[in-house]
C-alpha atoms as a PDB file:
ATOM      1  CA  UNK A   1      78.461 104.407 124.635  1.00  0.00           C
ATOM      2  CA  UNK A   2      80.324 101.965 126.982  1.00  0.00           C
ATOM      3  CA  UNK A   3      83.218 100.518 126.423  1.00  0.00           C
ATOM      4  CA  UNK A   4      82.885 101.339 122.818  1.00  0.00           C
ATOM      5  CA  UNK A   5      84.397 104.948 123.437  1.00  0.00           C
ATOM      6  CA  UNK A   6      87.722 103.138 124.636  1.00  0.00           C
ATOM      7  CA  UNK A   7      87.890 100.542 122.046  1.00  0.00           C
ATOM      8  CA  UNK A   8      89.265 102.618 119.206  1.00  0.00           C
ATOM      9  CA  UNK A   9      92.163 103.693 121.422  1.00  0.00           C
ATOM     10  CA  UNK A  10      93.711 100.091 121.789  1.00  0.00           C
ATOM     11  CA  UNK A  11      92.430  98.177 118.963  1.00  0.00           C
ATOM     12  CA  UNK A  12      95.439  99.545 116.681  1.00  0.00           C
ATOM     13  CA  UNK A  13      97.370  96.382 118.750  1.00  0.00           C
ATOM     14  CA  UNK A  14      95.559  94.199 115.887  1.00  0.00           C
ATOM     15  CA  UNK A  15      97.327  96.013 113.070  1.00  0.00           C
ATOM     16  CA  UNK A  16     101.020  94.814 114.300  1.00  0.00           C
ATOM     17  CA  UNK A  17     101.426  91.572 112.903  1.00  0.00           C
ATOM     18  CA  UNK A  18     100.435  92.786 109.277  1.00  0.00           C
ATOM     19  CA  UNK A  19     102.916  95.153 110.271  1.00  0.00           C
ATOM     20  CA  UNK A  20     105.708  93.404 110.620  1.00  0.00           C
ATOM     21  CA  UNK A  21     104.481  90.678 107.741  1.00  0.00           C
ATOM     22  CA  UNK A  22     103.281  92.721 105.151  1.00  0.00           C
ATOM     23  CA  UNK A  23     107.215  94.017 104.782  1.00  0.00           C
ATOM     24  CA  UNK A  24     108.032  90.435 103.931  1.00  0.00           C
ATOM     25  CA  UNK A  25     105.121  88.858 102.197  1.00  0.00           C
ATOM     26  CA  UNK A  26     102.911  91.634 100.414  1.00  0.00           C
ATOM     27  CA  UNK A  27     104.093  92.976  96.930  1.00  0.00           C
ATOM     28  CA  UNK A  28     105.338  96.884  98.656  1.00  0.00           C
ATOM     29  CA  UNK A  29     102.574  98.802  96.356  1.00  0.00           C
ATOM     30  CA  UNK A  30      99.696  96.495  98.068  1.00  0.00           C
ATOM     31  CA  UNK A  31     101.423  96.770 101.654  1.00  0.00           C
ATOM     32  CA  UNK A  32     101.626 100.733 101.118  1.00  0.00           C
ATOM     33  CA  UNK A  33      98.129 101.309 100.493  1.00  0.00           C
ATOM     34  CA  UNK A  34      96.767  98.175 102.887  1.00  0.00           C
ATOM     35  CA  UNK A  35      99.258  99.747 105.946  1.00  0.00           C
ATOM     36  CA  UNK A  36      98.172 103.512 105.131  1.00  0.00           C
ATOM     37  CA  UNK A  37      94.711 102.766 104.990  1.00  0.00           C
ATOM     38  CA  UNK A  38      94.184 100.796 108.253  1.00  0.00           C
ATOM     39  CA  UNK A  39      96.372 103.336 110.219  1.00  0.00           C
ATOM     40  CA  UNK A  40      93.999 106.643 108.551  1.00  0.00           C
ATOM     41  CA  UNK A  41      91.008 104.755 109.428  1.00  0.00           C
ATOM     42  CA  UNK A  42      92.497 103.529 113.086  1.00  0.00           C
ATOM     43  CA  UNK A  43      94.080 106.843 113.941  1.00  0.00           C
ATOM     44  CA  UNK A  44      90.786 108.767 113.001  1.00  0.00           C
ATOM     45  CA  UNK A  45      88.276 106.681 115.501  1.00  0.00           C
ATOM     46  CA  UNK A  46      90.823 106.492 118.261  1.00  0.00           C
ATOM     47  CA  UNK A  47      91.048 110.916 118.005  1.00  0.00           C
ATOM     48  CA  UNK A  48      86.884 110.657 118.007  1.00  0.00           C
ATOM     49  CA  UNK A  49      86.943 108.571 120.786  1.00  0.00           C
ATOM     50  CA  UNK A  50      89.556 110.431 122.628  1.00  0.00           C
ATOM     51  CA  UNK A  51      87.216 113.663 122.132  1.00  0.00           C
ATOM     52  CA  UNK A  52      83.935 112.330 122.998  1.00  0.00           C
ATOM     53  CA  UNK A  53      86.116 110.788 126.621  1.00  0.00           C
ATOM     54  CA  UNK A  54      86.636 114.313 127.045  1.00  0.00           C
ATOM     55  CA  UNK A  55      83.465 116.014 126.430  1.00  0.00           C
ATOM     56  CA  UNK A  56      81.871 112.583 128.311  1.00  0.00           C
ATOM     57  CA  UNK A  57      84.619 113.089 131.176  1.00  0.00           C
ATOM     58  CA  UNK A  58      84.615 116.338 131.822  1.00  0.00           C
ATOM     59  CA  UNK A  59      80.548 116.864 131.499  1.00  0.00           C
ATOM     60  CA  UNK A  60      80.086 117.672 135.544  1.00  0.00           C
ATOM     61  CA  UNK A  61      83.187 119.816 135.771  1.00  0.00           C
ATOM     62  CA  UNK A  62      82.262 123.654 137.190  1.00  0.00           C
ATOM     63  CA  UNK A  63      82.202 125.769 133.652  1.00  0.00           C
ATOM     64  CA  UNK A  64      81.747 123.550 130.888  1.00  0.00           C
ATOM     65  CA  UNK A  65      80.051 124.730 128.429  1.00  0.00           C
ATOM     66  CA  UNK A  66      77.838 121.524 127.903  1.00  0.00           C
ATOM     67  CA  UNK A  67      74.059 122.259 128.659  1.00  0.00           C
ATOM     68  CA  UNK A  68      72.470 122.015 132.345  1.00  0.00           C
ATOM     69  CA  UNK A  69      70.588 118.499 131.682  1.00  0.00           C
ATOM     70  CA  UNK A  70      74.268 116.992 131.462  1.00  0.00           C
ATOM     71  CA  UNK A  71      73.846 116.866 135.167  1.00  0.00           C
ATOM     72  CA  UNK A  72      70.529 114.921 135.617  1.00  0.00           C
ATOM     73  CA  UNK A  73      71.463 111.173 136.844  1.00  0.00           C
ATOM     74  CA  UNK A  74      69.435 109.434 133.539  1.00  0.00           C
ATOM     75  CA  UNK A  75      72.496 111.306 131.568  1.00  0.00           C
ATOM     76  CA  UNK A  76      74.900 110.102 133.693  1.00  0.00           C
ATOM     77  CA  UNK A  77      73.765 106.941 133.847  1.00  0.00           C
ATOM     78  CA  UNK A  78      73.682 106.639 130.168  1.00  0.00           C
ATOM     79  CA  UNK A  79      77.277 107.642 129.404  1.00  0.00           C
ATOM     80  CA  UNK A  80      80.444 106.008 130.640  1.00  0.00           C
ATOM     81  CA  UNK A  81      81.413 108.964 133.225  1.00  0.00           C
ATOM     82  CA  UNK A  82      85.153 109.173 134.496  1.00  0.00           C
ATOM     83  CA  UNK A  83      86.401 112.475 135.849  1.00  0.00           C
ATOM     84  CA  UNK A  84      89.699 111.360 136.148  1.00  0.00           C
ATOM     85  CA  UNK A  85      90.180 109.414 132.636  1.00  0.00           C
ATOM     86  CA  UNK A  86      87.897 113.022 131.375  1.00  0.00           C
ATOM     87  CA  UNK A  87      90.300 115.001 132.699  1.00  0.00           C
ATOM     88  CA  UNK A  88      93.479 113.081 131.621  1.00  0.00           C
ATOM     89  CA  UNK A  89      91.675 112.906 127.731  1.00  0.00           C
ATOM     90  CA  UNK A  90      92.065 116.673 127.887  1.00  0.00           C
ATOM     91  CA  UNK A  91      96.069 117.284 127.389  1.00  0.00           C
ATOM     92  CA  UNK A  92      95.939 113.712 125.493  1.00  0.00           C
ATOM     93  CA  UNK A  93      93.793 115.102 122.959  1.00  0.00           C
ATOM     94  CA  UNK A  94      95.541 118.927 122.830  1.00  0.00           C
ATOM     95  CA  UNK A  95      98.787 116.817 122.406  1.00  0.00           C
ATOM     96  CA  UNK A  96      97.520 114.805 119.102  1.00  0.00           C
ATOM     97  CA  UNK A  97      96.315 118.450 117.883  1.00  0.00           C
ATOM     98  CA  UNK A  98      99.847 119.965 118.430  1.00  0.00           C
ATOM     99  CA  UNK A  99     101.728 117.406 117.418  1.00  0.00           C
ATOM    100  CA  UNK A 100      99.914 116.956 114.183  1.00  0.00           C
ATOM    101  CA  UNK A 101      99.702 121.081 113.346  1.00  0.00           C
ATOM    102  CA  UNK A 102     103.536 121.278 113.892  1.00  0.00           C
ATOM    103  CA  UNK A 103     104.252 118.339 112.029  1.00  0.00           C
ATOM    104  CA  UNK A 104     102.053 119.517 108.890  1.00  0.00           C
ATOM    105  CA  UNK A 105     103.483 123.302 109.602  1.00  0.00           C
ATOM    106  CA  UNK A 106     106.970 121.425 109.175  1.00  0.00           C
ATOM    107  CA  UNK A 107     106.516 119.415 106.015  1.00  0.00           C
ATOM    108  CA  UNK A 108     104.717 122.649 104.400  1.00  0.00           C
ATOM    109  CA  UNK A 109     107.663 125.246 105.811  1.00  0.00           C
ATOM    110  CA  UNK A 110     110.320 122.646 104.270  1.00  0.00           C
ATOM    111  CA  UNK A 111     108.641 122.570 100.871  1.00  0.00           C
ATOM    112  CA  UNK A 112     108.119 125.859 100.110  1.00  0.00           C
ATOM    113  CA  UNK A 113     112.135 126.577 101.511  1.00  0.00           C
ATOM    114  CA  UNK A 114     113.332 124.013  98.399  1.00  0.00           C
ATOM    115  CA  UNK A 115     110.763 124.888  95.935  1.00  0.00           C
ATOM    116  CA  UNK A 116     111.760 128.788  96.500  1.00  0.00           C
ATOM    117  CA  UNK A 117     115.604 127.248  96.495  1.00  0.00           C
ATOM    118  CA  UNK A 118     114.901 125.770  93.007  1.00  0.00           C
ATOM    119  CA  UNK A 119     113.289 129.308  91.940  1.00  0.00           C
ATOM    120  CA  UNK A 120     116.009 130.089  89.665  1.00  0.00           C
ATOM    121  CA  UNK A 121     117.158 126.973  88.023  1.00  0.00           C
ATOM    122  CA  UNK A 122     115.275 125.602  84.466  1.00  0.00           C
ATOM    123  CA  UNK A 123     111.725 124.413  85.180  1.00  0.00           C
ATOM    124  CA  UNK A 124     112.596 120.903  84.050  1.00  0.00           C
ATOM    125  CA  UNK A 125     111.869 117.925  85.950  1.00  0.00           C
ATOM    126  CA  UNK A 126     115.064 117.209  87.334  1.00  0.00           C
ATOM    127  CA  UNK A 127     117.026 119.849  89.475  1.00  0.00           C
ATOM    128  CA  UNK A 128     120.405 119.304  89.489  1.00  0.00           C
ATOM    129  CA  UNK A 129     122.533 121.425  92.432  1.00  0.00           C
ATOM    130  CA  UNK A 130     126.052 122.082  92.558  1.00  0.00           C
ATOM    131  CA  UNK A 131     126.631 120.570  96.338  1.00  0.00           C
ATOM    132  CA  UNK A 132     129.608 118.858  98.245  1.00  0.00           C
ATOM    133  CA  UNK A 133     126.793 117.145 100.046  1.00  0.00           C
ATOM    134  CA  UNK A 134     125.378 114.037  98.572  1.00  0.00           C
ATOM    135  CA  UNK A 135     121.858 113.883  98.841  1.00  0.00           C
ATOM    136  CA  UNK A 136     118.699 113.049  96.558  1.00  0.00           C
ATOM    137  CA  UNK A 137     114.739 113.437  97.039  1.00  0.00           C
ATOM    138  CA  UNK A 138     111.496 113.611  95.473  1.00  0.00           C
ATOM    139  CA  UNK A 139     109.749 117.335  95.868  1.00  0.00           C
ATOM    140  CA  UNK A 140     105.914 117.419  95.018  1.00  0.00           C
ATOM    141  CA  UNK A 141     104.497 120.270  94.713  1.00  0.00           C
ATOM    142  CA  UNK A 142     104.881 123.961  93.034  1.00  0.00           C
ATOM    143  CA  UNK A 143     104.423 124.268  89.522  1.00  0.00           C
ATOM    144  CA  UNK A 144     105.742 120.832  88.907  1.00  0.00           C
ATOM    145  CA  UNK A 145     107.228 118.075  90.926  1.00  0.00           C
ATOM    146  CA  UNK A 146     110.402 117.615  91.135  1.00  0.00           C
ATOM    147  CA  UNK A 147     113.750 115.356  91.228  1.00  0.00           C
ATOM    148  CA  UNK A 148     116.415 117.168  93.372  1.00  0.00           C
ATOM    149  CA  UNK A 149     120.040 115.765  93.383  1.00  0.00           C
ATOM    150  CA  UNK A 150     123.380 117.031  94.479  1.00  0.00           C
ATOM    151  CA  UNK A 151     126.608 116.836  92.016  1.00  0.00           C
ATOM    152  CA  UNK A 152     128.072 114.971  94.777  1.00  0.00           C
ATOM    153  CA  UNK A 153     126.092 112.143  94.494  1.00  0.00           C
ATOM    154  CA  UNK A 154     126.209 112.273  90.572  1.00  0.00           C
ATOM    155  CA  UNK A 155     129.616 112.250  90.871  1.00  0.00           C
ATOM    156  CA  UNK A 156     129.604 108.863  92.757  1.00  0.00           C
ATOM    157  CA  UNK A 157     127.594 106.608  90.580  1.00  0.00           C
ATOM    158  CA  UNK A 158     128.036 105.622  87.578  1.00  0.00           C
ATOM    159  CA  UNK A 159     125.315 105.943  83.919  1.00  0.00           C
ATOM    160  CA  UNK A 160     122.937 103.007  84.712  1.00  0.00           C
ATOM    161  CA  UNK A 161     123.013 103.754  88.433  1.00  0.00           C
ATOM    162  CA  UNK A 162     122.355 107.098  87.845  1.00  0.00           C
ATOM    163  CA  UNK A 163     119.591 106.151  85.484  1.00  0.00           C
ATOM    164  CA  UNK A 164     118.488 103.901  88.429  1.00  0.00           C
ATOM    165  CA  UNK A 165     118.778 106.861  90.452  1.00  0.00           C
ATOM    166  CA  UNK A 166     115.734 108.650  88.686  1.00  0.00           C
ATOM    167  CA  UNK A 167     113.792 106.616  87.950  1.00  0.00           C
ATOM    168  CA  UNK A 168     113.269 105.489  92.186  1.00  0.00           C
ATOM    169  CA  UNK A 169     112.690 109.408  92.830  1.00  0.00           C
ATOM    170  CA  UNK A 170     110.215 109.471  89.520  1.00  0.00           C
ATOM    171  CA  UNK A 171     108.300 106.093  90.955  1.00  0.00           C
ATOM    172  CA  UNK A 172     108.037 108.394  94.536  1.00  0.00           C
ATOM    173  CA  UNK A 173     106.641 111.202  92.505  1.00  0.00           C
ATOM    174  CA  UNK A 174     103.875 108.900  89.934  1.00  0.00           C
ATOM    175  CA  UNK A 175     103.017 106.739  93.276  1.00  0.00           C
ATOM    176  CA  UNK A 176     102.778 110.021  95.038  1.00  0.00           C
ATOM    177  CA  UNK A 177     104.569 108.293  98.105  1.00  0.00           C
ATOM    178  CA  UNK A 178     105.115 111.806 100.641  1.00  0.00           C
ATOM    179  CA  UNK A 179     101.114 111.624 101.138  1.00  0.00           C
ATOM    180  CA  UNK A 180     101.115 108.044 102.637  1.00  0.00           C
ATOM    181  CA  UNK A 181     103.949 109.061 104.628  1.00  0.00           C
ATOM    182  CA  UNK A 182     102.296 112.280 105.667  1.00  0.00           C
ATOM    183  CA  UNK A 183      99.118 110.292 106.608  1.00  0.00           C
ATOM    184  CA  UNK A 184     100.943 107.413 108.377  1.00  0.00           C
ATOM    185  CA  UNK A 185     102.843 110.339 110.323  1.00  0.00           C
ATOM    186  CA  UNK A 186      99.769 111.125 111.078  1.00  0.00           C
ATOM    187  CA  UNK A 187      98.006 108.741 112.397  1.00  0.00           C
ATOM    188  CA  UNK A 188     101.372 107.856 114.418  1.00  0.00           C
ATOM    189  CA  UNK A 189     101.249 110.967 116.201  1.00  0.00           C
ATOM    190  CA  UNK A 190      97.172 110.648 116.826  1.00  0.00           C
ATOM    191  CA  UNK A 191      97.973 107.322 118.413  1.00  0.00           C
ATOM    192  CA  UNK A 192     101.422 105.642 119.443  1.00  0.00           C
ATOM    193  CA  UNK A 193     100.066 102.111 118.920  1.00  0.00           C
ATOM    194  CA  UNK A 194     100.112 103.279 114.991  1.00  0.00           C
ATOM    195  CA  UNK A 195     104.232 103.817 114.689  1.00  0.00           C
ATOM    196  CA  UNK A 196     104.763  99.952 113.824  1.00  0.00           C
ATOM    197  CA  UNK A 197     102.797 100.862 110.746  1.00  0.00           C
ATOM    198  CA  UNK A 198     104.728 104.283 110.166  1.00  0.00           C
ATOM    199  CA  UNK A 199     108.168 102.391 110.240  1.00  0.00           C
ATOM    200  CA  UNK A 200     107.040  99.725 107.808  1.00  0.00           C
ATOM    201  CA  UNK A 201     104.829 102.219 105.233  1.00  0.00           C
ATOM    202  CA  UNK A 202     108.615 103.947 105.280  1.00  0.00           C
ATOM    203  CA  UNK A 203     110.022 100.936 104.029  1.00  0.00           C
ATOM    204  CA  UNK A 204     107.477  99.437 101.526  1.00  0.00           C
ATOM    205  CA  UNK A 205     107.038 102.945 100.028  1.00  0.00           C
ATOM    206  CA  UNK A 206     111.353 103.032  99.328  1.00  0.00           C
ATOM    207  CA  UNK A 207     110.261  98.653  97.905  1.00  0.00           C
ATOM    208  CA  UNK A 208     107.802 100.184  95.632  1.00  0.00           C
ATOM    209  CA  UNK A 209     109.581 102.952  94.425  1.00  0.00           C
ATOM    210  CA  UNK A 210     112.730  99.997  94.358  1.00  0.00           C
ATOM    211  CA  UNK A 211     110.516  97.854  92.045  1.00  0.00           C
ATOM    212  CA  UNK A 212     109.206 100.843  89.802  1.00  0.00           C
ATOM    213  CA  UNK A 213     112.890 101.722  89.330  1.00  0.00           C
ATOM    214  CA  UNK A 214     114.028  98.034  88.535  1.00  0.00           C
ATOM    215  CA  UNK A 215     111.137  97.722  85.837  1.00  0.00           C
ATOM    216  CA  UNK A 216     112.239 100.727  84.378  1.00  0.00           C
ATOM    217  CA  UNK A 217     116.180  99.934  83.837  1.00  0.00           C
ATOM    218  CA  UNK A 218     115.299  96.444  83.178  1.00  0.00           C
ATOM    219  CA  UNK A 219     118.651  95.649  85.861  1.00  0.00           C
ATOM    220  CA  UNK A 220     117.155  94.770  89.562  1.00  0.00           C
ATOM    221  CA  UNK A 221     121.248  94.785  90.389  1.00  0.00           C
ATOM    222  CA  UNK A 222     122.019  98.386  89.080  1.00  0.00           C
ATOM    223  CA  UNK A 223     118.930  99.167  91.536  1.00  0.00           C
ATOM    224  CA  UNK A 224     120.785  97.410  94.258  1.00  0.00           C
ATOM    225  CA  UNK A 225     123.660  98.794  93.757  1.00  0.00           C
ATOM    226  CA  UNK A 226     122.292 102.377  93.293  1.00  0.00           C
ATOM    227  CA  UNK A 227     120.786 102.015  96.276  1.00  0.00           C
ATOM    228  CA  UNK A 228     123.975 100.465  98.439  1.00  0.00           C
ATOM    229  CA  UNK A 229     126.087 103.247  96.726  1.00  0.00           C
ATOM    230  CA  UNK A 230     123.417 106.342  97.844  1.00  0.00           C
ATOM    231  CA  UNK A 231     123.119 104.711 101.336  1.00  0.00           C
ATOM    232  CA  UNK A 232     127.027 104.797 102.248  1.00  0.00           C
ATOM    233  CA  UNK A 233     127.264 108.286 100.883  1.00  0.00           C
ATOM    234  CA  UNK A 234     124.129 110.402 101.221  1.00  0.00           C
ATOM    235  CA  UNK A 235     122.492 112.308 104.207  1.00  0.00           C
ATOM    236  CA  UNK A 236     118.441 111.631 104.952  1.00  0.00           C
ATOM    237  CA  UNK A 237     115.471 113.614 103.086  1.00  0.00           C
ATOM    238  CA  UNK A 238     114.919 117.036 104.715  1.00  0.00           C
ATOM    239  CA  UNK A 239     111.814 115.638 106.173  1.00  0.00           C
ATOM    240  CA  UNK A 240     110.028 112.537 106.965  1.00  0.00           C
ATOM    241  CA  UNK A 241     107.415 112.781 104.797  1.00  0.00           C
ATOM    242  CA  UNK A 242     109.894 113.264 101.444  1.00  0.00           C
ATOM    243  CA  UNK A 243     110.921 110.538  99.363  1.00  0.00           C
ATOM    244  CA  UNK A 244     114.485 109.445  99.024  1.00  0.00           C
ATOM    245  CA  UNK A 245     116.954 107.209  97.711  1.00  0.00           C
ATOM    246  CA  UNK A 246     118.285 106.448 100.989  1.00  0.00           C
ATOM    247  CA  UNK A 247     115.711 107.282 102.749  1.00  0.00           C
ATOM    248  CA  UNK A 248     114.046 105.197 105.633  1.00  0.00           C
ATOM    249  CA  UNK A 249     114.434 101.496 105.696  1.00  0.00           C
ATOM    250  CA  UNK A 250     116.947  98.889 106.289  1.00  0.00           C
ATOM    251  CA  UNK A 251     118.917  99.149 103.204  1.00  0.00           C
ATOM    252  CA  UNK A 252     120.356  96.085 103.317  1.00  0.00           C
ATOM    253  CA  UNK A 253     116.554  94.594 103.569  1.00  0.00           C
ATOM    254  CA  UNK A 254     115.768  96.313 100.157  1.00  0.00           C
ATOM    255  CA  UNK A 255     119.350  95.787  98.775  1.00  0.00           C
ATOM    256  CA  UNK A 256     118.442  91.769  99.069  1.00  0.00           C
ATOM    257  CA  UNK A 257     114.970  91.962  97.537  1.00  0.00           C
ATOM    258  CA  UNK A 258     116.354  93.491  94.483  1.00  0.00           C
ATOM    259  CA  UNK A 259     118.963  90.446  94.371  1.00  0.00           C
ATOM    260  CA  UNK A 260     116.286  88.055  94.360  1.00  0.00           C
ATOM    261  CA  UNK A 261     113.026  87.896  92.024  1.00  0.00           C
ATOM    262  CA  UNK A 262     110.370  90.221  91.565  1.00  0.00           C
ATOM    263  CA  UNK A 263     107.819  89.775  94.228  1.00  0.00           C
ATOM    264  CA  UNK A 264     104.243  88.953  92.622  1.00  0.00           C
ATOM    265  CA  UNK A 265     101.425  91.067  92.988  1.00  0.00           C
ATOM    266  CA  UNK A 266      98.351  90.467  94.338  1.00  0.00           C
ATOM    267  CA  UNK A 267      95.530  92.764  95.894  1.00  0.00           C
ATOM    268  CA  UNK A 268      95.198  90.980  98.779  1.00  0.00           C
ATOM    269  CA  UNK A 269      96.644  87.686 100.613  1.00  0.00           C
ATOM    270  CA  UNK A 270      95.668  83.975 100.646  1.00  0.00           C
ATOM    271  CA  UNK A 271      93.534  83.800 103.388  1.00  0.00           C
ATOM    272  CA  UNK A 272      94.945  80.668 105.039  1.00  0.00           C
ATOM    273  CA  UNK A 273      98.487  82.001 105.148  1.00  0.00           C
ATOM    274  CA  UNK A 274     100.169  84.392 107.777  1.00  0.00           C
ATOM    275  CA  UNK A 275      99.851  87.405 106.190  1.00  0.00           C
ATOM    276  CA  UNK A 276      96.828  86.606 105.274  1.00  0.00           C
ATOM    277  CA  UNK A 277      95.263  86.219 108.581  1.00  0.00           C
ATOM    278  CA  UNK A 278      96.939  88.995 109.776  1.00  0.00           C
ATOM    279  CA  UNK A 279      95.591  91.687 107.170  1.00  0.00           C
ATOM    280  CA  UNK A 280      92.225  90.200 107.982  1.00  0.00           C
ATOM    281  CA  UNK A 281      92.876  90.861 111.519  1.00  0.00           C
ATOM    282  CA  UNK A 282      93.918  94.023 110.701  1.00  0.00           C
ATOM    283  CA  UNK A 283      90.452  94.451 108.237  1.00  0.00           C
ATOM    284  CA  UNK A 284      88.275  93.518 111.228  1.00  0.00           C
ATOM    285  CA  UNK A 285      90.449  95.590 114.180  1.00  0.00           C
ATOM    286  CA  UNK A 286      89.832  98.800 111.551  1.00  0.00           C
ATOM    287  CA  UNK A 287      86.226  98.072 110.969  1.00  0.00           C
ATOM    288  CA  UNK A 288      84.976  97.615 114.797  1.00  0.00           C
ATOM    289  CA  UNK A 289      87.130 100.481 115.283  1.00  0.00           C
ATOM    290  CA  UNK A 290      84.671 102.146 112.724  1.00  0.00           C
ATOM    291  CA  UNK A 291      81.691 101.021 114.105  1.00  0.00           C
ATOM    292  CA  UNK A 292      82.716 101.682 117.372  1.00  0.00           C
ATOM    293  CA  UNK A 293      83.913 104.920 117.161  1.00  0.00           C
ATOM    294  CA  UNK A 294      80.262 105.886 115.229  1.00  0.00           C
ATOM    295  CA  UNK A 295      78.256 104.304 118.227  1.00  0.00           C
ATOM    296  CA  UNK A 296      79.834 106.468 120.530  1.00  0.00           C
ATOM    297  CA  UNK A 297      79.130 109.362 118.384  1.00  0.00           C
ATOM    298  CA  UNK A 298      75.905 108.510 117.485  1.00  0.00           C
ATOM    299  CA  UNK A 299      74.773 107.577 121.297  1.00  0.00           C
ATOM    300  CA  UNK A 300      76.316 110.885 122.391  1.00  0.00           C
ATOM    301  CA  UNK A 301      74.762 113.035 120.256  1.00  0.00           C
ATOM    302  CA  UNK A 302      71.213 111.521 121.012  1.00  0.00           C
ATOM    303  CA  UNK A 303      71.776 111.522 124.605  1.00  0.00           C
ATOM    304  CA  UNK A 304      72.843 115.235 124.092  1.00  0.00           C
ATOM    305  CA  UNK A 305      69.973 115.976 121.882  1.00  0.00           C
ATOM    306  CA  UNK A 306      67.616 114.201 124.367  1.00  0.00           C
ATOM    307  CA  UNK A 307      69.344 116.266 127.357  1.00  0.00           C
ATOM    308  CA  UNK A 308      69.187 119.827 126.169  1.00  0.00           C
ATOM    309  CA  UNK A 309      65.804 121.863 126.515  1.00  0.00           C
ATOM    310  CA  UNK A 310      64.694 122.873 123.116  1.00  0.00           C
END
């Protein structure tokens, strides 16, 4: 195992420059994907390798329930032993768990509270409430997914804006945004090198749903202006992981982008660019965290197998 148990845990540190350029130079649908995938990936090795320090660390403690020939020297020699970094993996590891059960418990609890709000209103695709408080979200889920909108915020924008108005929530709902920001909350809370990526999947979600919305009206300035109007007016999505108007980002970031042209898409970078050397940085950081994290597993579980008396 070696040092290949702890490498998972820091190499997320490659995945902040792409962070940071993919906001600026990637079209938002390929950052979205690019960002969420490298964080899943990252966040899932580091929690591996932050179990098997555990189960490695803690081997020689009294009462664990690992088998007797964890003790022999040849095992001991063969695995990176460290009571103290063992020992310390222990509430590291039941933190990730907790923090990751509450937050799925949270975004699951806060569904099911505004689908069963929405029980009695027409099953059509848009739910329109009659609330002094402006506000506007996507809501997957239920028997059908969902636009919800206050009359407040209606009230404040005008027919093309408005029009601008569904069709960013709709783009949330086709793209499916809430699951990369469920995963990339996710894999923030498995590892706090990972929340560089959070914070920028939360913006280039809100661009891609921007974009969708600006095809669709055929106006990139009623977008802006949609979006400047919601922003000054509305309170945030009920939780992280919903979809919004004026949700996460700097709005006057995405209130520029639609001034200017359409950015151009492409499934992956020029190589001999900045962004491009970053996302390769990021590819390579993400696949020695793969093959890292599997060594470790794999050399554990022969060492184990070798240890225990059949």
């Amino acid at each position: 195992m070696g040092v290949f148990v702890f490498l998972p845990l820091v190499l997320p540190l490659t995945a902040w420059p792409i962070a940071r350029l993919a906001e600026q130079h990637l079209h938002p649908r390929t950052a979205t994907g690019l960002l969420t995938a490298v964080a899943a990936v990252m966040a899932l090795c580091s929690t591996v390798c932050l179990a098997l320090v555990m189960v490695v660390g803690t081997a020689q403690l009294p009462g664990n329930p690992l088998p007797d020939g964890w003790s022999d020297p040849e095992v001991r020699a063969a695995v990176p032993y460290d009571e103290v970094v063992g020992k310390a993996a222990i509430p590291a590891l039941c933190a990730v768990v907790a923090a990751s059960a509450r937050a799925l418990w949270r975004h699951g609890r806060v569904r099911r509270r505004a689908h069963r709000a929405l029980a009695g209103l027409p099953g059509t695709g848009v739910a329109v409430l009659p609330d002094e408080v402006p506000y506007a979200y996507a809501l997957p889920g239920g028997r059908r997914d969902r636009v919800v909108v206050s009359t407040a915020l209606l009230d404040c924008l005008e027919p093309g804006e408005r029009r601008a108005l569904f069709a960013h929530e709709r783009a949330h709902l086709a793209a499916g945004h809430h699951r990369f920001l469920l995963a990339v909350r996710l894999a923030a809370l498995a590892n706090p090198f990972l929340r560089p990526l959070r914070t920028a999947v939360a913006y280039t979600a809100e661009r891609w749903a921007d974009e969708t919305a600006a095809r669709t009206v055929g106006d990139r300035r009623t977008v802006a202006t949609a979006i400047g109007k919601a922003a000054l007016v509305s309170r945030s999505t009920p939780v992280a992981t919903l979809a919004g108007l004026a949700a996460p980002g700097p709005v006057p970031r995405r209130v520029a982008a639609l001034l200017g042209p359409a950015p151009v898409v492409r499934t992956w970078p020029p190589v001999f660019t900045s962004v491009g050397l970053a996302a390769w940085a990021a590819a390579a950081g993400t696949a020695v965290s793969a093959m890292s994290s599997a060594n470790a597993a794999v050399t554990m579980f022969l060492i184990l197998r070798t240890a225990t008396p059949l």
